[in-house]
PDB file of N, CA and C in Angstrom:
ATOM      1  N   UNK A   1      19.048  -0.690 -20.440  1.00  0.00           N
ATOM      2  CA  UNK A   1      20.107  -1.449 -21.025  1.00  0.00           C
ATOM      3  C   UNK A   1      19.929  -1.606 -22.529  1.00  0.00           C
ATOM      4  N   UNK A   2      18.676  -1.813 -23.075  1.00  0.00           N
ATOM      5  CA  UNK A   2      18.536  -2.155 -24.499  1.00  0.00           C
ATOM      6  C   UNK A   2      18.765  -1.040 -24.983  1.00  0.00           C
ATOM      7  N   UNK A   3      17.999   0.171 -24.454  1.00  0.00           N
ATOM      8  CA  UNK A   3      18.464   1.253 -24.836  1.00  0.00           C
ATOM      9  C   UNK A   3      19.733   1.813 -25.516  1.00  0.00           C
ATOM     10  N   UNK A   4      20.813   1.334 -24.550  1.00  0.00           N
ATOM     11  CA  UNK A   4      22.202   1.334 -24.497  1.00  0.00           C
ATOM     12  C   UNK A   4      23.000   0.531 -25.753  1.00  0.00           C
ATOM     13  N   UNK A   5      21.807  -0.679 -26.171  1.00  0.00           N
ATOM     14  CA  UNK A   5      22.504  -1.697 -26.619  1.00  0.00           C
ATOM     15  C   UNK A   5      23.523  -2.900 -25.329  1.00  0.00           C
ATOM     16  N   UNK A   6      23.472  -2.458 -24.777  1.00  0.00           N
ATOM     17  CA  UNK A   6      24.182  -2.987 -23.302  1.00  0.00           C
ATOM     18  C   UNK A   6      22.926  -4.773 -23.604  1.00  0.00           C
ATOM     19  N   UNK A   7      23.812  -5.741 -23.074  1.00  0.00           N
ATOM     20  CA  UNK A   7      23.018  -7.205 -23.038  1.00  0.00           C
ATOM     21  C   UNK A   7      21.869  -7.023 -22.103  1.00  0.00           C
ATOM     22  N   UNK A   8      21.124  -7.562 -21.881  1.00  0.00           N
ATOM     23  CA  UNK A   8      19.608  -8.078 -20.966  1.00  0.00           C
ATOM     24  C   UNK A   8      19.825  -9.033 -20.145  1.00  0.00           C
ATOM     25  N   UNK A   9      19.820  -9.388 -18.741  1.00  0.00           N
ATOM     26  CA  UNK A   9      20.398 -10.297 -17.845  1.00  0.00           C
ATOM     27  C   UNK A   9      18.979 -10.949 -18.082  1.00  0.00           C
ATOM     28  N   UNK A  10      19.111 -12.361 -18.317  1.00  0.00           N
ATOM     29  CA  UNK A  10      18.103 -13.446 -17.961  1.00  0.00           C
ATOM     30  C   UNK A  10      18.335 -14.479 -17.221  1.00  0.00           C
ATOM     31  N   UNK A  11      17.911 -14.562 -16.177  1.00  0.00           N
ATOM     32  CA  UNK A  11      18.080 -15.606 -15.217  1.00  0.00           C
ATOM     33  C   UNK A  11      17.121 -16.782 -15.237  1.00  0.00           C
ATOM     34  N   UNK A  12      18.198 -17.702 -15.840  1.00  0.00           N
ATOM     35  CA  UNK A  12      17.501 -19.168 -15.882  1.00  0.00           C
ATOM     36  C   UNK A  12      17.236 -19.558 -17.512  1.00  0.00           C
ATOM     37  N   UNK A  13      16.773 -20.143 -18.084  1.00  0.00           N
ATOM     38  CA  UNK A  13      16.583 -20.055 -19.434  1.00  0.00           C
ATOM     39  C   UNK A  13      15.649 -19.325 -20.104  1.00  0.00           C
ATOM     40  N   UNK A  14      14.992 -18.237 -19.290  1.00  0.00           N
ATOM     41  CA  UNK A  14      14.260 -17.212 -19.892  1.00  0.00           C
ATOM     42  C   UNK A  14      12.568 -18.006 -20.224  1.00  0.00           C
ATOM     43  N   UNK A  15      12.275 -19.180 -20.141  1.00  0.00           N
ATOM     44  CA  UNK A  15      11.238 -19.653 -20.526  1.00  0.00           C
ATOM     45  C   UNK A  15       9.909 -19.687 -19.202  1.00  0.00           C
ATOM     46  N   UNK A  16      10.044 -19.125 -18.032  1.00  0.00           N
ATOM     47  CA  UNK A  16       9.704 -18.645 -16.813  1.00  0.00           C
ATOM     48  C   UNK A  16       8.696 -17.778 -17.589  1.00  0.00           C
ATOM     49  N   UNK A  17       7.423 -18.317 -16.483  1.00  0.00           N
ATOM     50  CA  UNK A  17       5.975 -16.937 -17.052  1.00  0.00           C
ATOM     51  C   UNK A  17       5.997 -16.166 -16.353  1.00  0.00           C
ATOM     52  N   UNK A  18       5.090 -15.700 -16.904  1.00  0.00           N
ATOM     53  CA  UNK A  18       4.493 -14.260 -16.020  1.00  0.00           C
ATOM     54  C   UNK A  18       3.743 -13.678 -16.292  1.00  0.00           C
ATOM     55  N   UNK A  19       2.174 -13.090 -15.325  1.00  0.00           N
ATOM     56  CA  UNK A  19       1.266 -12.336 -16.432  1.00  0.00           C
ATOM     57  C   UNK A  19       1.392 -10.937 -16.445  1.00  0.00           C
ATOM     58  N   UNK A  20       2.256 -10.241 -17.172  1.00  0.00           N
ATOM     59  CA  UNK A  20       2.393  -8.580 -16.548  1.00  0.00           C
ATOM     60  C   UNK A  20       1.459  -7.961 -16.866  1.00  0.00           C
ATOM     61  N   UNK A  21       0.441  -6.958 -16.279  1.00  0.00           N
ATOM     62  CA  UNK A  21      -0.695  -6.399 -16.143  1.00  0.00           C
ATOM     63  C   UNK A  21       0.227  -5.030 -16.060  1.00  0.00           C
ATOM     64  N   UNK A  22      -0.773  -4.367 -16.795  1.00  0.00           N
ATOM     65  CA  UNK A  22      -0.210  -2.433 -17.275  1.00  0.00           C
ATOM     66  C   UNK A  22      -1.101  -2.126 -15.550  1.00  0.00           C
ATOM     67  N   UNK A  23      -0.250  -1.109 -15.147  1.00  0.00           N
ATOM     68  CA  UNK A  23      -1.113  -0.138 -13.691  1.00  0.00           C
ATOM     69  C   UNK A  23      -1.993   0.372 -14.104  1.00  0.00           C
ATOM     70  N   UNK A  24      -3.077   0.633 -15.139  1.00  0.00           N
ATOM     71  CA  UNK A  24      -3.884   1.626 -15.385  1.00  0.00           C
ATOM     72  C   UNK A  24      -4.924   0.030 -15.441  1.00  0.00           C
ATOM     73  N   UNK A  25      -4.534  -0.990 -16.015  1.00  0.00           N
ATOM     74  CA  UNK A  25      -5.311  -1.807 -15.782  1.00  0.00           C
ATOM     75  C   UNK A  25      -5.625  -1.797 -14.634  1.00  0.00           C
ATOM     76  N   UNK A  26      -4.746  -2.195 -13.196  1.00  0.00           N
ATOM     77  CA  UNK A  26      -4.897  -2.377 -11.972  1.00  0.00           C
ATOM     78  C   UNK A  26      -6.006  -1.813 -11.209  1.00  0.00           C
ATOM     79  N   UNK A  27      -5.773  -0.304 -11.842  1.00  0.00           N
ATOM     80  CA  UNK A  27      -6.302   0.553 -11.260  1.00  0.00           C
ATOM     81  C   UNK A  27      -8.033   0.632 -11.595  1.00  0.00           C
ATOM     82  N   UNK A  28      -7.804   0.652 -12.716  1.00  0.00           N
ATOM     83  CA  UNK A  28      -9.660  -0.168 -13.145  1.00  0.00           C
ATOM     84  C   UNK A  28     -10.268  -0.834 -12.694  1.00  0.00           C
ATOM     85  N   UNK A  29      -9.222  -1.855 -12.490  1.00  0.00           N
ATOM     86  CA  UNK A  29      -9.820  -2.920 -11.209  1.00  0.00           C
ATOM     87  C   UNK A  29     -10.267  -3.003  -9.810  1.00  0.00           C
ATOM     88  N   UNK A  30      -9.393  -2.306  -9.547  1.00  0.00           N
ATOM     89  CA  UNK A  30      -9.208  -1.667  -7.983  1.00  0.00           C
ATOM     90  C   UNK A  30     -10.652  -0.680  -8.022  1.00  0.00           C
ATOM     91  N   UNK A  31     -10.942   0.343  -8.891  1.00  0.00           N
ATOM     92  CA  UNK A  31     -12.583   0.912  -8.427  1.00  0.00           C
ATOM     93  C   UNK A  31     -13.403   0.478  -8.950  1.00  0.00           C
ATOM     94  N   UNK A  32     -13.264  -0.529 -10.133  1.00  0.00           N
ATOM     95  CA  UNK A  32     -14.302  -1.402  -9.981  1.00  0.00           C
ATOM     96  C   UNK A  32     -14.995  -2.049  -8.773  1.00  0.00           C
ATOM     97  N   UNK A  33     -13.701  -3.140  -8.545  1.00  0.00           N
ATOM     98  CA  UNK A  33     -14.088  -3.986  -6.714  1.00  0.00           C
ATOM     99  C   UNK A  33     -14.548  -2.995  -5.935  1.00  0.00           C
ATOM    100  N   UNK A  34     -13.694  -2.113  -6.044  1.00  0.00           N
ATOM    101  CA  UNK A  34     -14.206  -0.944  -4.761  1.00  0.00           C
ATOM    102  C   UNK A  34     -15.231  -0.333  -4.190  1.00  0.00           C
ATOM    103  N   UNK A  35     -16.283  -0.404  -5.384  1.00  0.00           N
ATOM    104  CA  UNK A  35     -17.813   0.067  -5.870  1.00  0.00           C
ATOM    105  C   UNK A  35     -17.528   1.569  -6.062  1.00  0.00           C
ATOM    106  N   UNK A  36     -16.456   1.746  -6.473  1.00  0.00           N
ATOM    107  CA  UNK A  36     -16.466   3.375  -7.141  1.00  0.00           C
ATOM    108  C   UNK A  36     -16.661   3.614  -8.820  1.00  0.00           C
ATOM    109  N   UNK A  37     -16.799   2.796  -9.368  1.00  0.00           N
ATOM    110  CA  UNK A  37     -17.825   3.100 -10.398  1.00  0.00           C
ATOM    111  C   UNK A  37     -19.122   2.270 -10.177  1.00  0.00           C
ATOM    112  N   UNK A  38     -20.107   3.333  -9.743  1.00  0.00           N
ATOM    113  CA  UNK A  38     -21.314   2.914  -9.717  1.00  0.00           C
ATOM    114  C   UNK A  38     -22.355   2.023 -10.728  1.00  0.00           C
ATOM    115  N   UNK A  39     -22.213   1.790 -11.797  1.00  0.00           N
ATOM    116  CA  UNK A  39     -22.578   1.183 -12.693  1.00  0.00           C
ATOM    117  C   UNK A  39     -23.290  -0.206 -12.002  1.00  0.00           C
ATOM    118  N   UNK A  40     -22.164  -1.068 -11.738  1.00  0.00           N
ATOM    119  CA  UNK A  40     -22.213  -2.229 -11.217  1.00  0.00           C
ATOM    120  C   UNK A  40     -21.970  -2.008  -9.985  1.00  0.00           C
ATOM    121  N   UNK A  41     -22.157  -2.909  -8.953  1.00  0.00           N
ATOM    122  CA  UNK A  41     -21.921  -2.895  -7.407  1.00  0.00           C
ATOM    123  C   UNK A  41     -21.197  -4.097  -8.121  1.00  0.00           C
ATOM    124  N   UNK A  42     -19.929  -4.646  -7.219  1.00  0.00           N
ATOM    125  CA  UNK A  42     -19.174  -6.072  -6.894  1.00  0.00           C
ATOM    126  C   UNK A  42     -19.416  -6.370  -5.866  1.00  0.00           C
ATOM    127  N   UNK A  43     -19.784  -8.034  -5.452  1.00  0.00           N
ATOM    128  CA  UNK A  43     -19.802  -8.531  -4.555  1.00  0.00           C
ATOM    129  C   UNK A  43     -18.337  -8.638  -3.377  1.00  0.00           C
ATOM    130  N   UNK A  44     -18.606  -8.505  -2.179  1.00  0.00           N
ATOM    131  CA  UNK A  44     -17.306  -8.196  -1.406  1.00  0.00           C
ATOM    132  C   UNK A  44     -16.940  -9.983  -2.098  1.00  0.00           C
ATOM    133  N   UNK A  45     -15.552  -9.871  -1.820  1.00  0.00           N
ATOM    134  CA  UNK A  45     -14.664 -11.212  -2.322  1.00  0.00           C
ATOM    135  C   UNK A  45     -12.871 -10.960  -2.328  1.00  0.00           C
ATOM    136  N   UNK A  46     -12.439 -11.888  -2.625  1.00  0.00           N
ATOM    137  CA  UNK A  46     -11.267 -12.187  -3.360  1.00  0.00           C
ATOM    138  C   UNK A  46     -10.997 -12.440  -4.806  1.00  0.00           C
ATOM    139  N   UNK A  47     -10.586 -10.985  -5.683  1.00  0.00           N
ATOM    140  CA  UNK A  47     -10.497 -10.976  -7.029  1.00  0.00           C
ATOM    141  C   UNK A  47      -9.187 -11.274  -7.207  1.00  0.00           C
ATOM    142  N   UNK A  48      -8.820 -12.098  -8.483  1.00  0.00           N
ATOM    143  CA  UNK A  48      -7.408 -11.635  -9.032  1.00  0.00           C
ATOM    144  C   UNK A  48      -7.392  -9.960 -10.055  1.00  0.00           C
ATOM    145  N   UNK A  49      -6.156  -9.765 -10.229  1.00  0.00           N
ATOM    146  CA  UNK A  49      -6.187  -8.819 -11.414  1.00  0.00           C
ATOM    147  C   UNK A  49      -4.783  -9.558 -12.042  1.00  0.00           C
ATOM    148  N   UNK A  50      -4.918  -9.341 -13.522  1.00  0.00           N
ATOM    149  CA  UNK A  50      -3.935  -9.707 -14.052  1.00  0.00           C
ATOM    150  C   UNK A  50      -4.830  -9.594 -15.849  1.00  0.00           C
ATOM    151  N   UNK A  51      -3.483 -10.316 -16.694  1.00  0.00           N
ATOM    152  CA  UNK A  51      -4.210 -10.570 -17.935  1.00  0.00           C
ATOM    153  C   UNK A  51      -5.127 -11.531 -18.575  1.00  0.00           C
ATOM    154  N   UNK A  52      -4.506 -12.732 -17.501  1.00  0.00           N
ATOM    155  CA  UNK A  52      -4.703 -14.065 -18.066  1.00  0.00           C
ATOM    156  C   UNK A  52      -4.096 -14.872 -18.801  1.00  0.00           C
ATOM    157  N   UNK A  53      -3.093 -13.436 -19.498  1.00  0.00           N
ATOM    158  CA  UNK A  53      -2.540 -14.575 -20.483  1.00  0.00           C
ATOM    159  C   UNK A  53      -0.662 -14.414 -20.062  1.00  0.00           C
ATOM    160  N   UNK A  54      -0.260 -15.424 -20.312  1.00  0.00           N
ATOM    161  CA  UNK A  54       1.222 -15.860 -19.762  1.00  0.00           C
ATOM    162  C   UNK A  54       2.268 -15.441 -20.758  1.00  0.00           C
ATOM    163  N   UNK A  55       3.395 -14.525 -20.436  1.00  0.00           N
ATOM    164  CA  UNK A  55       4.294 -14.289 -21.378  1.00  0.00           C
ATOM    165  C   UNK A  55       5.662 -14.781 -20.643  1.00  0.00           C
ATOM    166  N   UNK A  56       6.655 -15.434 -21.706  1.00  0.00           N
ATOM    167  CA  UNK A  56       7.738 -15.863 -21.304  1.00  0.00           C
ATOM    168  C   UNK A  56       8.461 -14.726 -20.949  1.00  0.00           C
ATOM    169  N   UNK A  57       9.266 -14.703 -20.177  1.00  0.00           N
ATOM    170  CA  UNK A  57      10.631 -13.476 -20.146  1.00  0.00           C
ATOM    171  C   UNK A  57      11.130 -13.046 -21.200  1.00  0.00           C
ATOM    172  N   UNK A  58      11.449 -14.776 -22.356  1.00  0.00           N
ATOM    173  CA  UNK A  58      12.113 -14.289 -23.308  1.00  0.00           C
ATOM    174  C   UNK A  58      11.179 -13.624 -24.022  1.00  0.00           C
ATOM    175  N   UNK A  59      10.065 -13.774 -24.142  1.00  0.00           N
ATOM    176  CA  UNK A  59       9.109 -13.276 -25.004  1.00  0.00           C
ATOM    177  C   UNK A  59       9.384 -11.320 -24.556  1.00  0.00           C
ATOM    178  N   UNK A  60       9.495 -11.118 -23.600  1.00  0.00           N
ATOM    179  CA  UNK A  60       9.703  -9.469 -22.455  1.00  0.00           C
ATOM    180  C   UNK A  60      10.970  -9.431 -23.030  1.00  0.00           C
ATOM    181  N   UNK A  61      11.562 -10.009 -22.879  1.00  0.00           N
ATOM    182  CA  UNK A  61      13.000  -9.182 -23.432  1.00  0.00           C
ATOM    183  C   UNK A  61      12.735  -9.226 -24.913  1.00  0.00           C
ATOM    184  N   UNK A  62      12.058  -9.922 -25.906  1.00  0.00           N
ATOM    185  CA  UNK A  62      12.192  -9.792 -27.285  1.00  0.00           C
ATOM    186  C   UNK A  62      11.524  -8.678 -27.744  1.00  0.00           C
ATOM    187  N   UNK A  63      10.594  -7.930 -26.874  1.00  0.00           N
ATOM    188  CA  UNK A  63       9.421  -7.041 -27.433  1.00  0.00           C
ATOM    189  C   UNK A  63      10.555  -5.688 -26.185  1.00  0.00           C
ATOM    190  N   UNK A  64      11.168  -5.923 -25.196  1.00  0.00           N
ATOM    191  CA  UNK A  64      11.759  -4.874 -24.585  1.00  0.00           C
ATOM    192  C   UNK A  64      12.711  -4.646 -26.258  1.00  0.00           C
ATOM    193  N   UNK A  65      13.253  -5.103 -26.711  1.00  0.00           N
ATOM    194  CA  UNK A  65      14.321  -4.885 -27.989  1.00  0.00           C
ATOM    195  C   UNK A  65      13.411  -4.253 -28.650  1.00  0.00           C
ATOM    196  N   UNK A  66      12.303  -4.882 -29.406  1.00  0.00           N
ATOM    197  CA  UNK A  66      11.786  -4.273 -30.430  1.00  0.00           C
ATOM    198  C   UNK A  66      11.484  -3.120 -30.439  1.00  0.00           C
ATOM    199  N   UNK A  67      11.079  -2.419 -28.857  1.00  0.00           N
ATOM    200  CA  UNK A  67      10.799  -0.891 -28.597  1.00  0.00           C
ATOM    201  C   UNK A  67      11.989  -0.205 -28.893  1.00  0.00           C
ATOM    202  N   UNK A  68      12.998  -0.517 -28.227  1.00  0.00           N
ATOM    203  CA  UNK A  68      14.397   0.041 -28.710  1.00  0.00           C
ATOM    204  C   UNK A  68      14.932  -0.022 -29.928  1.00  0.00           C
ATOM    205  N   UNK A  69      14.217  -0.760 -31.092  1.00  0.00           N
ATOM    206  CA  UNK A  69      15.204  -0.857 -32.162  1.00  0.00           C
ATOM    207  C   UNK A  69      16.616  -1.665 -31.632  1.00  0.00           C
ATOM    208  N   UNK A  70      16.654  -2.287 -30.885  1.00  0.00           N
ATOM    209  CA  UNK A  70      18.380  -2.923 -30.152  1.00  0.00           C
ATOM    210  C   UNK A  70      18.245  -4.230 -30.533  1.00  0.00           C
ATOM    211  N   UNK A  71      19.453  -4.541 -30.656  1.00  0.00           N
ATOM    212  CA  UNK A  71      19.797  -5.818 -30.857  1.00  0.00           C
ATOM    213  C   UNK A  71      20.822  -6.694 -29.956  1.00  0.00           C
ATOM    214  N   UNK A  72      20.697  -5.752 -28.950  1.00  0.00           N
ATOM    215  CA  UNK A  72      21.310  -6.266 -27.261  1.00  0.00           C
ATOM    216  C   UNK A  72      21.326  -7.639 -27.359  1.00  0.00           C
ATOM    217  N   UNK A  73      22.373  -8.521 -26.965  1.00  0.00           N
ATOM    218  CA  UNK A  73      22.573  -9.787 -26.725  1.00  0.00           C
ATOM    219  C   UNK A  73      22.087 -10.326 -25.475  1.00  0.00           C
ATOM    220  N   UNK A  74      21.620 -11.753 -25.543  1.00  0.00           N
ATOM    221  CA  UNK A  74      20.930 -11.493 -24.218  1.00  0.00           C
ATOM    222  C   UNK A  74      21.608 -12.517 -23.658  1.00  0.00           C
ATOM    223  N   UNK A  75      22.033 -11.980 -22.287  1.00  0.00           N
ATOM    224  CA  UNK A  75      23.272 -12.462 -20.948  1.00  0.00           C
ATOM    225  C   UNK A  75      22.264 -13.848 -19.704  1.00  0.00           C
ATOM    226  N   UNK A  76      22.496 -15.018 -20.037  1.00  0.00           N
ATOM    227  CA  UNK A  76      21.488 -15.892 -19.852  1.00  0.00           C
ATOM    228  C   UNK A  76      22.396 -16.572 -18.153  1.00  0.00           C
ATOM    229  N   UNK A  77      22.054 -15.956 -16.892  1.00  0.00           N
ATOM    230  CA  UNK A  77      22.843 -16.479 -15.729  1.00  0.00           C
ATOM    231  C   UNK A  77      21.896 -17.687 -14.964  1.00  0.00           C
ATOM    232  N   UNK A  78      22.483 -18.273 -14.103  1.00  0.00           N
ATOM    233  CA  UNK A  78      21.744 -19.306 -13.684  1.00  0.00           C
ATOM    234  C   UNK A  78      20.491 -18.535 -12.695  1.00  0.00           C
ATOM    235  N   UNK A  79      19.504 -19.680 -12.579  1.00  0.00           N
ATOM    236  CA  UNK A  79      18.396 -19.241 -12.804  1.00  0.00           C
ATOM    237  C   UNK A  79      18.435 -18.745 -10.692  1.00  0.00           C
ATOM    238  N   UNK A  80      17.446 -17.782 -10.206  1.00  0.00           N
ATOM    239  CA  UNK A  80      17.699 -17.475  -9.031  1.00  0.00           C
ATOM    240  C   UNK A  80      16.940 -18.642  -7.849  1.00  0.00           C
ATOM    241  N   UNK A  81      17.494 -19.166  -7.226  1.00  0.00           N
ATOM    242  CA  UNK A  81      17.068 -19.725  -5.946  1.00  0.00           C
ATOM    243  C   UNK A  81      15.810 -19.147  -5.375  1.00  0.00           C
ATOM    244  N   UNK A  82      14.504 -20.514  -5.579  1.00  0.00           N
ATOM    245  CA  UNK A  82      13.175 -19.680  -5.304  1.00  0.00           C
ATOM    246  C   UNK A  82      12.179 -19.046  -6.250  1.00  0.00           C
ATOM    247  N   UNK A  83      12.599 -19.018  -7.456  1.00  0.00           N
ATOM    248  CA  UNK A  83      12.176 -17.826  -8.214  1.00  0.00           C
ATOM    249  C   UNK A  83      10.753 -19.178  -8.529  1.00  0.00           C
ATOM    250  N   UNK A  84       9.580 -18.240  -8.815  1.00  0.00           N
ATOM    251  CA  UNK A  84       8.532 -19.170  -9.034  1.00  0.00           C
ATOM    252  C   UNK A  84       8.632 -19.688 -10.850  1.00  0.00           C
ATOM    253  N   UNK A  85       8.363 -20.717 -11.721  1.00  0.00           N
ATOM    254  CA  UNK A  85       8.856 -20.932 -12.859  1.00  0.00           C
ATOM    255  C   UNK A  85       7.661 -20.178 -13.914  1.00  0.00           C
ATOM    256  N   UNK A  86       6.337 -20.512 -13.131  1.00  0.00           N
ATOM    257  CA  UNK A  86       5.165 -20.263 -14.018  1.00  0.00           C
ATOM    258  C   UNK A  86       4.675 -19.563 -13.360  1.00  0.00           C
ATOM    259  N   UNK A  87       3.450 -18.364 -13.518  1.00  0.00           N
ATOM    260  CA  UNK A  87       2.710 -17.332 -12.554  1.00  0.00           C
ATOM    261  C   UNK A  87       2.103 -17.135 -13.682  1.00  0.00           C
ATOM    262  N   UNK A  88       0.753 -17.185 -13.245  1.00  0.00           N
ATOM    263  CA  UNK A  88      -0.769 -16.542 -14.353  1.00  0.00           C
ATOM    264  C   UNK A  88      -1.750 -16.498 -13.659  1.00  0.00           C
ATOM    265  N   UNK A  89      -2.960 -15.328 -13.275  1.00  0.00           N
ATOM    266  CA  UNK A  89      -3.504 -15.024 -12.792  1.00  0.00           C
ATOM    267  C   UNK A  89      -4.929 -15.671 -13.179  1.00  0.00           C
ATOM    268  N   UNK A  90      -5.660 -16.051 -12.454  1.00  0.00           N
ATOM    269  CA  UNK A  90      -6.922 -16.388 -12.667  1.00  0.00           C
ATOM    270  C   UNK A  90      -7.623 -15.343 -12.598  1.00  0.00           C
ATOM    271  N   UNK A  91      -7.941 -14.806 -13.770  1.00  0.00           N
ATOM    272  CA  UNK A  91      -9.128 -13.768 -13.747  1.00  0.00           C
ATOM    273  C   UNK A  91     -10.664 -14.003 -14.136  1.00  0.00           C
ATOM    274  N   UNK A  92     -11.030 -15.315 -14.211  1.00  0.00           N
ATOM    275  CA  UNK A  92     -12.433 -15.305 -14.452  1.00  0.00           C
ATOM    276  C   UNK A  92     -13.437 -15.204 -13.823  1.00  0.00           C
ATOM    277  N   UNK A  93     -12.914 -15.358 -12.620  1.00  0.00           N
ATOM    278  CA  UNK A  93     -14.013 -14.704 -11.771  1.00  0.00           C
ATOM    279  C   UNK A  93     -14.403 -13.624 -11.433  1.00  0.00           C
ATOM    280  N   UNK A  94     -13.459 -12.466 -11.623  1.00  0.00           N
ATOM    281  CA  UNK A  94     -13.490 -11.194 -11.353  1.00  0.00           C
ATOM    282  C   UNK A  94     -14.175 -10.473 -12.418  1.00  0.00           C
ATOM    283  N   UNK A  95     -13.932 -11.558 -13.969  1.00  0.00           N
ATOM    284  CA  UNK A  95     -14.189 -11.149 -15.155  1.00  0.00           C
ATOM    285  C   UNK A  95     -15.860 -11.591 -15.554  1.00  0.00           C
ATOM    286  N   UNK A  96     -15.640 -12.657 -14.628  1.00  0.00           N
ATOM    287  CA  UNK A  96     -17.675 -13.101 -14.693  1.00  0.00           C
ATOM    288  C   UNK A  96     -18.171 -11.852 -13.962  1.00  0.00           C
ATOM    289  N   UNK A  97     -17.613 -11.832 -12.667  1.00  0.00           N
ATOM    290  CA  UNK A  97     -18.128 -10.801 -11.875  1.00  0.00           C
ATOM    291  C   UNK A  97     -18.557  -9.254 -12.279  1.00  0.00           C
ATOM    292  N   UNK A  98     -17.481  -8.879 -12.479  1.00  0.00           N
ATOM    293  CA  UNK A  98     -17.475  -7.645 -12.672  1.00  0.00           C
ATOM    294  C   UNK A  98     -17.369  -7.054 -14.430  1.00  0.00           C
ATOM    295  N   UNK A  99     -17.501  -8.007 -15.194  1.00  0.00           N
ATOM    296  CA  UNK A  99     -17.217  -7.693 -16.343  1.00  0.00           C
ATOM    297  C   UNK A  99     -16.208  -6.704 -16.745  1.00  0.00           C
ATOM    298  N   UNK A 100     -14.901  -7.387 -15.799  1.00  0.00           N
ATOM    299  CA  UNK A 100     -13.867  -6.454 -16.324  1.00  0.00           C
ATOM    300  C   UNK A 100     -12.491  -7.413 -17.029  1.00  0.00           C
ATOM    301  N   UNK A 101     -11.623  -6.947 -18.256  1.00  0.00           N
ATOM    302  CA  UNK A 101     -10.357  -7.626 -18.455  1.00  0.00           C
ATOM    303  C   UNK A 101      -9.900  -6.552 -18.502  1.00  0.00           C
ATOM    304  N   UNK A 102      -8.368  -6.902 -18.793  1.00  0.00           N
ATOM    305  CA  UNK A 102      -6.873  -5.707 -19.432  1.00  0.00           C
ATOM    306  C   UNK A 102      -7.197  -5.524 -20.409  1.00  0.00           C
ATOM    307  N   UNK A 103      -7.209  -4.182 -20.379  1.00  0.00           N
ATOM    308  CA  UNK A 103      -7.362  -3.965 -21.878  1.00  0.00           C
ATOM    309  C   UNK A 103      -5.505  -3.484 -22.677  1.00  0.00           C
ATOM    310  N   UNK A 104      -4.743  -3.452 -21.576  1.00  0.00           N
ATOM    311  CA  UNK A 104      -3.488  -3.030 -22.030  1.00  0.00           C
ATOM    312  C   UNK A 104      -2.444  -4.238 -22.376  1.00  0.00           C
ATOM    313  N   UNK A 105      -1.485  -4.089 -23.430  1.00  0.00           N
ATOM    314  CA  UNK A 105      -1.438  -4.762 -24.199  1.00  0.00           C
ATOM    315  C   UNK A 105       0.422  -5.091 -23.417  1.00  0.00           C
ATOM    316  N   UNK A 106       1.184  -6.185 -23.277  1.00  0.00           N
ATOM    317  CA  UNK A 106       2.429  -6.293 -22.570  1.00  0.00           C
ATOM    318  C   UNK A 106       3.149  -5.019 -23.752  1.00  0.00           C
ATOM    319  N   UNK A 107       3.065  -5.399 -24.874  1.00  0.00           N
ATOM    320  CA  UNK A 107       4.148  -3.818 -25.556  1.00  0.00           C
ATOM    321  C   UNK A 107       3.660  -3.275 -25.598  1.00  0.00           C
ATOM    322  N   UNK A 108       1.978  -2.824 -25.456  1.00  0.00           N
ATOM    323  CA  UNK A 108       1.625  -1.267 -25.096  1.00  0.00           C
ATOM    324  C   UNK A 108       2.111  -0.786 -24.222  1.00  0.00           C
ATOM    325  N   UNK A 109       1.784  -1.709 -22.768  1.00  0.00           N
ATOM    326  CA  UNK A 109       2.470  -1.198 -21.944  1.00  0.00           C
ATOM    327  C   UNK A 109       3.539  -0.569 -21.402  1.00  0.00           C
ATOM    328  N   UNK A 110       4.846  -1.278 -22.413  1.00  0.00           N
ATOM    329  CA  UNK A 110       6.144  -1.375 -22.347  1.00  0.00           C
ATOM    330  C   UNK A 110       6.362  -0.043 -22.933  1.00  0.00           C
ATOM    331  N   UNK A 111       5.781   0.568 -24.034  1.00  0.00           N
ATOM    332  CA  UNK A 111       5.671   1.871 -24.532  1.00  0.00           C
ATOM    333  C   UNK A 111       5.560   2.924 -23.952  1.00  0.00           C
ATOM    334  N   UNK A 112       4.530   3.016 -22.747  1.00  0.00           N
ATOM    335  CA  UNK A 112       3.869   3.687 -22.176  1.00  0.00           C
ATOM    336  C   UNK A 112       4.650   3.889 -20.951  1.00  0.00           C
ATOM    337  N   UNK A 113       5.488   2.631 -20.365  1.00  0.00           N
ATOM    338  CA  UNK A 113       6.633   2.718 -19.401  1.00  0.00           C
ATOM    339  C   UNK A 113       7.920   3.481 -19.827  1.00  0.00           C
ATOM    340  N   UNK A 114       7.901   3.370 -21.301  1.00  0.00           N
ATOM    341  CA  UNK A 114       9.094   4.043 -21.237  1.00  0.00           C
ATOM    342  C   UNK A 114       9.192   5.521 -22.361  1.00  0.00           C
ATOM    343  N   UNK A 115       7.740   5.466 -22.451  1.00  0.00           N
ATOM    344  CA  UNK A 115       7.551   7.004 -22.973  1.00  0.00           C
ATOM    345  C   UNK A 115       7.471   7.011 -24.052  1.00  0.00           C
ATOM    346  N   UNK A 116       7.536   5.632 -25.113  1.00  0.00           N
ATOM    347  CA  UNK A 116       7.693   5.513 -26.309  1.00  0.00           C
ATOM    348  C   UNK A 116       5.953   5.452 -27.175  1.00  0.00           C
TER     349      UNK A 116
END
């Protein structure tokens, strides 16, 4: 849509978190725990993966624009029934554990999703 210049649907007042984690992070994580990089063994458990750190929507749609160069208006509908307001991952234990964080960045990522 930004692409397009076309508006950005935000549901609710856009101030809703979220920690978006890049897949290549995930995936680090995932053979870390796994004990497929041998380096470290991890203790069997329950890890989070994530960044840690919380980005607003609006903050995602302001950096989705900036990749595009767009100046898309952004289309603000009522917010969805259910939707959780705040979400952030506890990673310090995984990060004591295993000495692992994200190293990918929410607009690196966003780059990298869309080829830019």
């Amino acid at each position: 849509m930004a692409r397009d210049g076309r508006a950005l649907t935000v549901f609710g007042d856009g101030l809703q978190t979220r920690d978006f984690v890049y897949v290549s992070d995930v995936v680090d994580a995932y053979i870390r725990a796994a004990g497929l990089e041998r380096e470290k063994m991890i203790p069997h458990g329950v890890y989070n993966t994530g960044t840690g750190k919380s980005s607003t929507i609006l903050e995602l749609a302001n950096v989705i624009r900036e990749i595009f160069g767009s100046s898309s208006e952004l289309q603000f509908l009522p917010g969805r029934h259910g939707d959780i307001l705040h979400s952030l991952a506890r990673v310090d234990k995984f990060r004591k554990t295993a000495g692992w964080s994200a190293r990918v960045s929410l607009l690196e990522g966003l780059r990298k999703t869309v080829g830019q």
